[in-house]
C-alpha atoms as a PDB file:
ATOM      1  CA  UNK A   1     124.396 125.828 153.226  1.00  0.00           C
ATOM      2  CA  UNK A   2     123.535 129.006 151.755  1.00  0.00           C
ATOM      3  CA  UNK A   3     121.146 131.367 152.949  1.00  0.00           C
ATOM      4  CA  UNK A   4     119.109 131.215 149.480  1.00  0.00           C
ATOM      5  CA  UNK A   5     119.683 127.908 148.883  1.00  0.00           C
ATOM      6  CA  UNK A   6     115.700 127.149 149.863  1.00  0.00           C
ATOM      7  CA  UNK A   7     114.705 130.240 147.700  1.00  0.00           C
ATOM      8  CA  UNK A   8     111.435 129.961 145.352  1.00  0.00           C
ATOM      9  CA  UNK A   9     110.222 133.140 144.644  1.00  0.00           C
ATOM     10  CA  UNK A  10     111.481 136.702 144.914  1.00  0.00           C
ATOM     11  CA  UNK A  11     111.510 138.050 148.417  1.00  0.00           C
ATOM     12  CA  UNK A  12     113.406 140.451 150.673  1.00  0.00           C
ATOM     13  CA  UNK A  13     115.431 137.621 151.853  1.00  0.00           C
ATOM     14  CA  UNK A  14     115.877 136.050 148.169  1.00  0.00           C
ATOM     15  CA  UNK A  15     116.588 139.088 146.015  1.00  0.00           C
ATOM     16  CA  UNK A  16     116.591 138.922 142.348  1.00  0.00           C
ATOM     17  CA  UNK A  17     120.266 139.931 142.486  1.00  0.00           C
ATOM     18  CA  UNK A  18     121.092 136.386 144.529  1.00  0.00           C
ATOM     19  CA  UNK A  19     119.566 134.465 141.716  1.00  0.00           C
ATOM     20  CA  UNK A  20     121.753 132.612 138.854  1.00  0.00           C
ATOM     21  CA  UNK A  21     121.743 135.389 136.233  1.00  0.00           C
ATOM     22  CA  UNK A  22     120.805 138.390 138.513  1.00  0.00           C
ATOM     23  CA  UNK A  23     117.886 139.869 136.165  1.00  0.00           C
ATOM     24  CA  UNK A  24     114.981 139.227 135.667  1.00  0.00           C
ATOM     25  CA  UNK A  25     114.897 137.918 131.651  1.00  0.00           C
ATOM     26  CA  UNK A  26     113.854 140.757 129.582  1.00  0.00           C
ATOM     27  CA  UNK A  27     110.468 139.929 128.467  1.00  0.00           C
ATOM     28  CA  UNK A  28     109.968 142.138 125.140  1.00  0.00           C
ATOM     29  CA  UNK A  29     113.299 140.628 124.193  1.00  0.00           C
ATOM     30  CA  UNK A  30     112.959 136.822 124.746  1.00  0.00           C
ATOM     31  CA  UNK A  31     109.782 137.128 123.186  1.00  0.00           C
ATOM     32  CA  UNK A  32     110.885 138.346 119.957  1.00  0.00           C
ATOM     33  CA  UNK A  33     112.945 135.504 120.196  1.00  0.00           C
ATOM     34  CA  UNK A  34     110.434 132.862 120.706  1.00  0.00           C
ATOM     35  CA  UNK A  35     108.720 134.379 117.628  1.00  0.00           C
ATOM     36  CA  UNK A  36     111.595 134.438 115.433  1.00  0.00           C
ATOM     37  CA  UNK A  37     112.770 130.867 116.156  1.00  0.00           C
ATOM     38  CA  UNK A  38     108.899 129.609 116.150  1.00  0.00           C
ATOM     39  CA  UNK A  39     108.715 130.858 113.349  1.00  0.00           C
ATOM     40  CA  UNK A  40     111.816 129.176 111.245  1.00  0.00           C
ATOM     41  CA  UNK A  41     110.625 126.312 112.742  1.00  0.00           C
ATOM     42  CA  UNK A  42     106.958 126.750 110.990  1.00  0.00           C
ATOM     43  CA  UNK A  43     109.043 127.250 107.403  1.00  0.00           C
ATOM     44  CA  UNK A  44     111.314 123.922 108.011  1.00  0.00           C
ATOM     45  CA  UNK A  45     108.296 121.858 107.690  1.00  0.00           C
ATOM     46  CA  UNK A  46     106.550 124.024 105.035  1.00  0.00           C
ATOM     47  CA  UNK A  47     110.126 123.938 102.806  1.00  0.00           C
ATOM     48  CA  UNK A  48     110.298 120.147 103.497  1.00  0.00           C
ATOM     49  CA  UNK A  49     107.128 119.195 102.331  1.00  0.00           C
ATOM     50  CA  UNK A  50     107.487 121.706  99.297  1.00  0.00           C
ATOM     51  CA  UNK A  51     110.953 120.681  98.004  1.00  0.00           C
ATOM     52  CA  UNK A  52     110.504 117.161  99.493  1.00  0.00           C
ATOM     53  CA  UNK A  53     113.629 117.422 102.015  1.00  0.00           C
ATOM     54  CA  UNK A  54     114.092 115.116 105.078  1.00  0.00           C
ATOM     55  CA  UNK A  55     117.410 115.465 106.939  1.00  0.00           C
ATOM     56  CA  UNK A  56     117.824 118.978 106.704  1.00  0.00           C
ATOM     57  CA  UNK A  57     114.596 120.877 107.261  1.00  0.00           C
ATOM     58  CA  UNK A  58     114.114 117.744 110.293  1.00  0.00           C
ATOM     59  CA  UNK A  59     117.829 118.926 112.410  1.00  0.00           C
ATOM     60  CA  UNK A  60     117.245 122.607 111.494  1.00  0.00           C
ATOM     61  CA  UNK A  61     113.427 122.406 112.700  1.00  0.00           C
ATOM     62  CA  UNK A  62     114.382 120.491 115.835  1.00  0.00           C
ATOM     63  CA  UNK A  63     117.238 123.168 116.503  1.00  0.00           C
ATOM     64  CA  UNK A  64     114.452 125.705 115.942  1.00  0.00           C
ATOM     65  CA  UNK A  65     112.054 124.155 117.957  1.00  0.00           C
ATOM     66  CA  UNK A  66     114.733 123.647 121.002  1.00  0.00           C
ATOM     67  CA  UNK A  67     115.680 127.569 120.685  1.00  0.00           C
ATOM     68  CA  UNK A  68     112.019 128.494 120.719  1.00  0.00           C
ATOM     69  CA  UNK A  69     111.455 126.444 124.001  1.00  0.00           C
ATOM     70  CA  UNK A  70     114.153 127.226 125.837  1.00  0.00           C
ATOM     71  CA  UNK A  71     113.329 130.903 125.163  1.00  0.00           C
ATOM     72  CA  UNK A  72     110.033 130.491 126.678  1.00  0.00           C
ATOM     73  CA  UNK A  73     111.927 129.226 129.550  1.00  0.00           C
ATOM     74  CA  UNK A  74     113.725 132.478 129.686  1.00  0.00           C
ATOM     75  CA  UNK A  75     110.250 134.218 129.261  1.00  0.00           C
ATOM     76  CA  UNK A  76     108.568 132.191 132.004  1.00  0.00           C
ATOM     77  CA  UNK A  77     111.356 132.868 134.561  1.00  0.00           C
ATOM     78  CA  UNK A  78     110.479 136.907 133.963  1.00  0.00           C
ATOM     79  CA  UNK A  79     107.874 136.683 136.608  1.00  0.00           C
ATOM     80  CA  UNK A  80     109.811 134.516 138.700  1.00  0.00           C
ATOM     81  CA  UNK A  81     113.532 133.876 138.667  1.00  0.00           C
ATOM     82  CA  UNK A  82     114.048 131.392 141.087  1.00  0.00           C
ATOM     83  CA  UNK A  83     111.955 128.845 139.479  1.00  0.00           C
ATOM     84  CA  UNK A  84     114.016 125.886 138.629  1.00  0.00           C
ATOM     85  CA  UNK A  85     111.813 124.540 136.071  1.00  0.00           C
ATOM     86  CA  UNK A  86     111.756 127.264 133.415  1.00  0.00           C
ATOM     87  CA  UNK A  87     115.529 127.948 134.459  1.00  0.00           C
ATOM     88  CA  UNK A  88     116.423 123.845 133.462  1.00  0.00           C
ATOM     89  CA  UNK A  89     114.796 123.965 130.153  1.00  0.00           C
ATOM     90  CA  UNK A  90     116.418 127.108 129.156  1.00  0.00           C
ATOM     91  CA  UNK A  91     119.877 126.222 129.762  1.00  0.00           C
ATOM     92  CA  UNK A  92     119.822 122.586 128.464  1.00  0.00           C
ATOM     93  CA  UNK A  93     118.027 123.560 125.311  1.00  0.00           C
ATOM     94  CA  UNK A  94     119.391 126.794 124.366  1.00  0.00           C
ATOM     95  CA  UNK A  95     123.499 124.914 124.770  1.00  0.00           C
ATOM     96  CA  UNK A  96     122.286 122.036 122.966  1.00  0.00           C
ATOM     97  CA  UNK A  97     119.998 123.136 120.249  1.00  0.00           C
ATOM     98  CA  UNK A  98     122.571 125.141 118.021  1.00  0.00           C
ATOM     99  CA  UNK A  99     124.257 121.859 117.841  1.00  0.00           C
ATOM    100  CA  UNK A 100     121.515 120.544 115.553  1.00  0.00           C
ATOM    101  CA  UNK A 101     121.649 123.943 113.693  1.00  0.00           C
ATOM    102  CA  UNK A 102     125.555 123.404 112.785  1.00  0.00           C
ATOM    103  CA  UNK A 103     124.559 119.993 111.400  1.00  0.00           C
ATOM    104  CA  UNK A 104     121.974 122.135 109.093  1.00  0.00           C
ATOM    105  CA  UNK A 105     125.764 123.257 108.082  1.00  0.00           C
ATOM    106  CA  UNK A 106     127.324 120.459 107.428  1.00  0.00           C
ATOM    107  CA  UNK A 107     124.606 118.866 105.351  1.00  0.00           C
ATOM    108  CA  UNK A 108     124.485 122.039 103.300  1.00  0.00           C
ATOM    109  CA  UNK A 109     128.555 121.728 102.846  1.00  0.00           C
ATOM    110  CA  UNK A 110     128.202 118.838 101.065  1.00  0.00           C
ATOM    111  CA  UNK A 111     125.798 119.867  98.288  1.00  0.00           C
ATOM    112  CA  UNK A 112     127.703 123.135  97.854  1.00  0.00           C
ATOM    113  CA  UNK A 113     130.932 120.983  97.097  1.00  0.00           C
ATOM    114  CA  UNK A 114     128.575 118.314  94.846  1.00  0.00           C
ATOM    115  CA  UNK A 115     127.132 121.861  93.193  1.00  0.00           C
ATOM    116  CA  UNK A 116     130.648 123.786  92.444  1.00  0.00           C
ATOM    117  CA  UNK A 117     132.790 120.370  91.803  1.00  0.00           C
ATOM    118  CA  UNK A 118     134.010 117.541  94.181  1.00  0.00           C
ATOM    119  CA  UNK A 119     137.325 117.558  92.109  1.00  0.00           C
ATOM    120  CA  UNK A 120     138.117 121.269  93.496  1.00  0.00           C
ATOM    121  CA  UNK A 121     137.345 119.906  98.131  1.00  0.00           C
ATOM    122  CA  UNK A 122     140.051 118.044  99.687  1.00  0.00           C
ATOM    123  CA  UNK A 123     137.309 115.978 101.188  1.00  0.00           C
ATOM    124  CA  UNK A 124     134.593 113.824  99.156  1.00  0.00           C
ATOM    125  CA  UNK A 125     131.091 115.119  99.825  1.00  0.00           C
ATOM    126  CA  UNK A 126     129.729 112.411 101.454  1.00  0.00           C
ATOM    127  CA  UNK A 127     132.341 112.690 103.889  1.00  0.00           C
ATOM    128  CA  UNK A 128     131.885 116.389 105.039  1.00  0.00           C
ATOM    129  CA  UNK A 129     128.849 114.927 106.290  1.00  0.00           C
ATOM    130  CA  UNK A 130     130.297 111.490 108.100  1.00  0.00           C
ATOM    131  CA  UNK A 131     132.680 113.405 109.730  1.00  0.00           C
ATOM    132  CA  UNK A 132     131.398 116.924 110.431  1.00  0.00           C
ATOM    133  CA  UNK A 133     128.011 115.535 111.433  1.00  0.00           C
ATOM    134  CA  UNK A 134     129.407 112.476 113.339  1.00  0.00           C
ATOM    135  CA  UNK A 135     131.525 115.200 115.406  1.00  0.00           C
ATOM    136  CA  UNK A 136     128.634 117.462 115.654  1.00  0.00           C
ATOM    137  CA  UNK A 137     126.664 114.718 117.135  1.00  0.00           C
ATOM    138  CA  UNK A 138     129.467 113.848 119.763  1.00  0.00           C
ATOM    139  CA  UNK A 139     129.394 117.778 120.930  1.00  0.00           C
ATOM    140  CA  UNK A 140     125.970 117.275 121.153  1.00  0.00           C
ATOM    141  CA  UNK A 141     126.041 114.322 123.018  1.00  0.00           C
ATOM    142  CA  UNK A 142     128.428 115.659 125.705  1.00  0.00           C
ATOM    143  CA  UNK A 143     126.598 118.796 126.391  1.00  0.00           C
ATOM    144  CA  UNK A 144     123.512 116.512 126.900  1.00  0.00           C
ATOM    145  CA  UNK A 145     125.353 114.408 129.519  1.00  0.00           C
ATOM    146  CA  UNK A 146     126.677 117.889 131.535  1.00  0.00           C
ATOM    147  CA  UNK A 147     122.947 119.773 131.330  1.00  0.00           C
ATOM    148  CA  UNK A 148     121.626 116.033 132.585  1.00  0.00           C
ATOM    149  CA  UNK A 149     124.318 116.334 135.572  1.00  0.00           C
ATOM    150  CA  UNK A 150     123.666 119.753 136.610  1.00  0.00           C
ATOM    151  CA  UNK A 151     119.740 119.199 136.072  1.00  0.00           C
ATOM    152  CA  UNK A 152     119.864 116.138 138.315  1.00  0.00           C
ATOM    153  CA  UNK A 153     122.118 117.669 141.057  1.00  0.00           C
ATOM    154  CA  UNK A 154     120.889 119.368 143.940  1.00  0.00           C
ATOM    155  CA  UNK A 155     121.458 123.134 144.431  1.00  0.00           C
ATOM    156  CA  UNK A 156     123.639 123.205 146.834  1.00  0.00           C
ATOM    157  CA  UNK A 157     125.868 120.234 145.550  1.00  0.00           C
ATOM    158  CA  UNK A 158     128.414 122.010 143.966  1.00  0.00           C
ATOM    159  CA  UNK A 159     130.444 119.279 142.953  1.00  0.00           C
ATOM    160  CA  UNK A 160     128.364 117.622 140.851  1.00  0.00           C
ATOM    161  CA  UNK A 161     126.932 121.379 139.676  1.00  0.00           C
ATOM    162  CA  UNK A 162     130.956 121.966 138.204  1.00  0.00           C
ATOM    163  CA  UNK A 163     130.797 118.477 136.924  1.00  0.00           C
ATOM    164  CA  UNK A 164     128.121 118.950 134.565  1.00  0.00           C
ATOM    165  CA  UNK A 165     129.438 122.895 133.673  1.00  0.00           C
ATOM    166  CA  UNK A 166     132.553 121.749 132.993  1.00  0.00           C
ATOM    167  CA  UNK A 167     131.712 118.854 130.916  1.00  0.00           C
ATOM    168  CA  UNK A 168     129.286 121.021 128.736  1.00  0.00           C
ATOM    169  CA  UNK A 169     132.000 123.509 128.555  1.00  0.00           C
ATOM    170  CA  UNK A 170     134.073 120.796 126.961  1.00  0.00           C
ATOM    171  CA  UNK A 171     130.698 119.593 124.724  1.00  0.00           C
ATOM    172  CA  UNK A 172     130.784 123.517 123.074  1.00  0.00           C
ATOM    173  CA  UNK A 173     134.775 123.662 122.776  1.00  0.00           C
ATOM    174  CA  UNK A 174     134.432 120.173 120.885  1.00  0.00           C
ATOM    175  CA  UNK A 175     131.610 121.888 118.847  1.00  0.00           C
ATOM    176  CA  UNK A 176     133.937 124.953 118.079  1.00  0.00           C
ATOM    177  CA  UNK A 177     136.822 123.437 116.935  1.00  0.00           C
ATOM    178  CA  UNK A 178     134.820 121.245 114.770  1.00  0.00           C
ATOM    179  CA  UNK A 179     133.162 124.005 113.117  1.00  0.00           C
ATOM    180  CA  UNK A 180     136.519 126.000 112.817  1.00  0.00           C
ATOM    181  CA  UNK A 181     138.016 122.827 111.017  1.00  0.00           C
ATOM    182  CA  UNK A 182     134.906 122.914 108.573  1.00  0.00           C
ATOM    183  CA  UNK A 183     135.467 126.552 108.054  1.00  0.00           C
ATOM    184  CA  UNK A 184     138.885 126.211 106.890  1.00  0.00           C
ATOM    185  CA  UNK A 185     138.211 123.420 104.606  1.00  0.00           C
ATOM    186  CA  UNK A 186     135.298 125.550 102.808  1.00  0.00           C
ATOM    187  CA  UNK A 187     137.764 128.079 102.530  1.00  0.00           C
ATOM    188  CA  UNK A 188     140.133 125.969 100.955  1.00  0.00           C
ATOM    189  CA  UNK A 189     137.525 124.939  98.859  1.00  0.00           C
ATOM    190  CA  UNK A 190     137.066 128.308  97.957  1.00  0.00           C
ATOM    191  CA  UNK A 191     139.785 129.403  97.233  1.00  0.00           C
ATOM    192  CA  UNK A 192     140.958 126.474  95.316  1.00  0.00           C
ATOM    193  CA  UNK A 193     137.685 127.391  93.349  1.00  0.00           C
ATOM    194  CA  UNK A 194     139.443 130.861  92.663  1.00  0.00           C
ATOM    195  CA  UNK A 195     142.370 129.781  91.203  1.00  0.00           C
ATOM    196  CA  UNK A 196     140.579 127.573  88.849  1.00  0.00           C
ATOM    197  CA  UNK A 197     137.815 130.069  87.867  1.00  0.00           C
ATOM    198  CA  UNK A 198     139.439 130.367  84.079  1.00  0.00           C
ATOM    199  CA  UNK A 199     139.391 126.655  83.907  1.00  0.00           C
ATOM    200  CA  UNK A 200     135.508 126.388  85.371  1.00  0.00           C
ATOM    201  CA  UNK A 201     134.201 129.048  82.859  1.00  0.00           C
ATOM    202  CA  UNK A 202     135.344 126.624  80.327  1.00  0.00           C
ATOM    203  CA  UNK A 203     133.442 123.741  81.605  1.00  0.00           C
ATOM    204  CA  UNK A 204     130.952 125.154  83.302  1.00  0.00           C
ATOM    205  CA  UNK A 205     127.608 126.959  81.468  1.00  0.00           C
ATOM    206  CA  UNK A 206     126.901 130.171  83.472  1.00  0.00           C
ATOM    207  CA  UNK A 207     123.665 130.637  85.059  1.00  0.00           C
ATOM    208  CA  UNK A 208     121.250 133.504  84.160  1.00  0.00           C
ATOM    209  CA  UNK A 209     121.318 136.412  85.749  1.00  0.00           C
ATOM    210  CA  UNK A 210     118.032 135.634  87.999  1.00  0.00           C
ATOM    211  CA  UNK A 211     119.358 132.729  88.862  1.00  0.00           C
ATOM    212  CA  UNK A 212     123.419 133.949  89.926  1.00  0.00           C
ATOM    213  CA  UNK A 213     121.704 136.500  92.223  1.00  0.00           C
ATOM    214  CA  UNK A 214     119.458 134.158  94.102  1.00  0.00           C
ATOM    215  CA  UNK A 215     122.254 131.694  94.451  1.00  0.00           C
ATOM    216  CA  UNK A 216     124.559 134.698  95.546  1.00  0.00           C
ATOM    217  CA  UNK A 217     121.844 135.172  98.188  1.00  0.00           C
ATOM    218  CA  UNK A 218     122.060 131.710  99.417  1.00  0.00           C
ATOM    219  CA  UNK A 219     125.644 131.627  99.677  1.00  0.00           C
ATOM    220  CA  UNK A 220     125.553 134.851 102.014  1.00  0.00           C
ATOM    221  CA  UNK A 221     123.022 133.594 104.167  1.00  0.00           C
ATOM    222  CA  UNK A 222     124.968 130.126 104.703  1.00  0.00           C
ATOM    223  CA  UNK A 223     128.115 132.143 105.870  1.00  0.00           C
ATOM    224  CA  UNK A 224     126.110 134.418 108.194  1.00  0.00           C
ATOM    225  CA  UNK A 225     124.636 131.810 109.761  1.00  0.00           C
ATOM    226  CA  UNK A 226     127.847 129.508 110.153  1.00  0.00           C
ATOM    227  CA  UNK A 227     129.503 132.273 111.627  1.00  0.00           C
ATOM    228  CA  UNK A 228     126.869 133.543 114.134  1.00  0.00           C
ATOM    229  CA  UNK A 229     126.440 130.013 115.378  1.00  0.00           C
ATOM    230  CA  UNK A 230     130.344 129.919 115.546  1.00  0.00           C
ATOM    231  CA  UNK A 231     129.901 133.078 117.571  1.00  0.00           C
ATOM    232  CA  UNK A 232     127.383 131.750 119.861  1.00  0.00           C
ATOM    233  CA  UNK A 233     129.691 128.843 120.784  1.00  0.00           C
ATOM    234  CA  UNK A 234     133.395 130.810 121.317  1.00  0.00           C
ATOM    235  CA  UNK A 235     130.824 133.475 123.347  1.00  0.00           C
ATOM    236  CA  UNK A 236     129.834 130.279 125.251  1.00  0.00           C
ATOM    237  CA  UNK A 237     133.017 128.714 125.974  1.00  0.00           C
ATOM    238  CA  UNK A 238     134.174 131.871 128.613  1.00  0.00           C
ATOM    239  CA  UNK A 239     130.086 131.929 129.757  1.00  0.00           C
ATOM    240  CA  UNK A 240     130.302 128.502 131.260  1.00  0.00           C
ATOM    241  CA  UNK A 241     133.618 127.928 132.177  1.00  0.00           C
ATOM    242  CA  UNK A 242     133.675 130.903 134.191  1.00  0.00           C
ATOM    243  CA  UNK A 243     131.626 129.257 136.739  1.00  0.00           C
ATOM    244  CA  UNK A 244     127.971 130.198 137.992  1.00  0.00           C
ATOM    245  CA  UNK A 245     127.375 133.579 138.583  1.00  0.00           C
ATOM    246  CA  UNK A 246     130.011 134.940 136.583  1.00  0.00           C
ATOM    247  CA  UNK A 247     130.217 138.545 135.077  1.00  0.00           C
ATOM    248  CA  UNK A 248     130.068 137.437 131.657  1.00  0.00           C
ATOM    249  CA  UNK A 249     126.689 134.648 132.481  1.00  0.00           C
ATOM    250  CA  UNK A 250     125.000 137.678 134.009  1.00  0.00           C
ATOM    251  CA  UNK A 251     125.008 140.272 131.094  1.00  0.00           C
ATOM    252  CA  UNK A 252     121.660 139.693 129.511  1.00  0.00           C
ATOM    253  CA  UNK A 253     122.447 142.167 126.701  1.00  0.00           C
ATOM    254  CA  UNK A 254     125.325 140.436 125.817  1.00  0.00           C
ATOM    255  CA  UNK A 255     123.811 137.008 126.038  1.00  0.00           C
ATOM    256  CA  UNK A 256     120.711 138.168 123.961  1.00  0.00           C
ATOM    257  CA  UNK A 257     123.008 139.450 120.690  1.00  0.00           C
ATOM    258  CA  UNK A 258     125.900 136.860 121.152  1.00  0.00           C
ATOM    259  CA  UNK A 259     123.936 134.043 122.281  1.00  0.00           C
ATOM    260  CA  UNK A 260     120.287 134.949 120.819  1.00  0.00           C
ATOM    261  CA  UNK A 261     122.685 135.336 117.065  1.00  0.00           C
END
């Protein structure tokens, strides 16, 4: 048994440096990100009840709301890094929460295909969503059984610790390649939108000018955010599967911009 295996606070004989991550959580920093995530959270429900939405501003303000908890776990482990507790919620809910924001994706695929022309995807609408969502919610799933494994397990079982790593590590690889599949179908959809663009102007009434630019400002915001959570998830991949304690699971700055994106 390890010497720190009975550790619960910090101490000469449990050093900070023995501890999962070997920090202690930045506090300024995990804050901002509680208040950042709190706060999209807030703007889900005020947008839904504005524009009368339901499954989109409800699996982006869940995702929200999971980020912003398990960030407080992150901030409540500042004072103390051995406590389990804070340590549990902020692993399970910060690998399985961008999971609902990728569905926030998926569901906004769909109307961007219905929007520009259905004739132009390779896939129907309604089936980016079946299928991109249905996958989504298997990665989910999966992660959810590993973070239940390694929450349940005791310390010093590794066994069942590498069980539930490694099948969360397959839960985010799942996710990945799903979203890399949707990527390169909205980029066929794009570009098949390019080569048409003569045709479309024929067809199609252009917008005004107020209206072009705040679509234009949509659009960029929907890529930025499918690629930072697609960035999250490849950063997460090497993270997990490189066991506890790893180089890479111990570099808080890196973790805050790749993981925090």
């Amino acid at each position: 048994m390890s010497s720190t295996a009975d550790c619960k606070s910090i101490s000469l004989e449990c050093p900070v440096e023995a501890t999962t991550y070997g920090y202690y959580p930045n506090l300024g920093a995990n804050i901002v990100m509680v208040a950042i995530f709190a706060i999209c959270a807030i703007a889900q429900i005020v947008l839904g009840i504005k524009y009368r939405l339901r499954a989109y501003p409800i699996v982006v303000f869940l995702g929200c709301l999971g980020e912003t908890v398990g960030y407080v776990g992150r901030v409540l482990m500042h004072s103390n890094p051995w406590d389990t507790g804070p340590f549990i919620i902020q692993i399970l809910l910060l690998i399985v929460s961008p999971s609902l924001l990728a569905a926030g994706i998926y569901l906004t695929l769909k109307h961007l295909v219905l929007h520009y022309g259905p004739e132009y995807s390779r896939l129907t609408p309604k089936f980016y969503t079946w299928l991109f969502v249905t996958c989504d919610a298997i990665g989910f799933l999966t992660q959810c059984i590993g973070g239940g494994i390694e929450a349940s397990a005791d310390n010093t079982d590794k066994k069942m610790l590498d069980m539930g790593n490694n099948i969360m590590v397959a839960g985010v690889t799942f996710q990945a390649v799903t979203m890399v599949v949707c990527g390169l179908l909205a980029l066929d959809f794009a570009y098949s939108l390019y080569r048409h663009r003569e045709e479309r102007k024929k067809v199609v009434q252009a917008p005004s000018a107020k209206s072009a630019r705040a679509f234009q400002f949509y659009l960029t915001c929907f890529v930025i955010a499918f690629l930072a959570i697609l960035t999250r998830c490849i950063y997460r991949i090497p993270e997990m599967a490189g066991g506890w304690k790893n180089d890479l699971m111990r570099d808080e700055v890196g973790f805050m911009i790749l993981d925090g994106a």
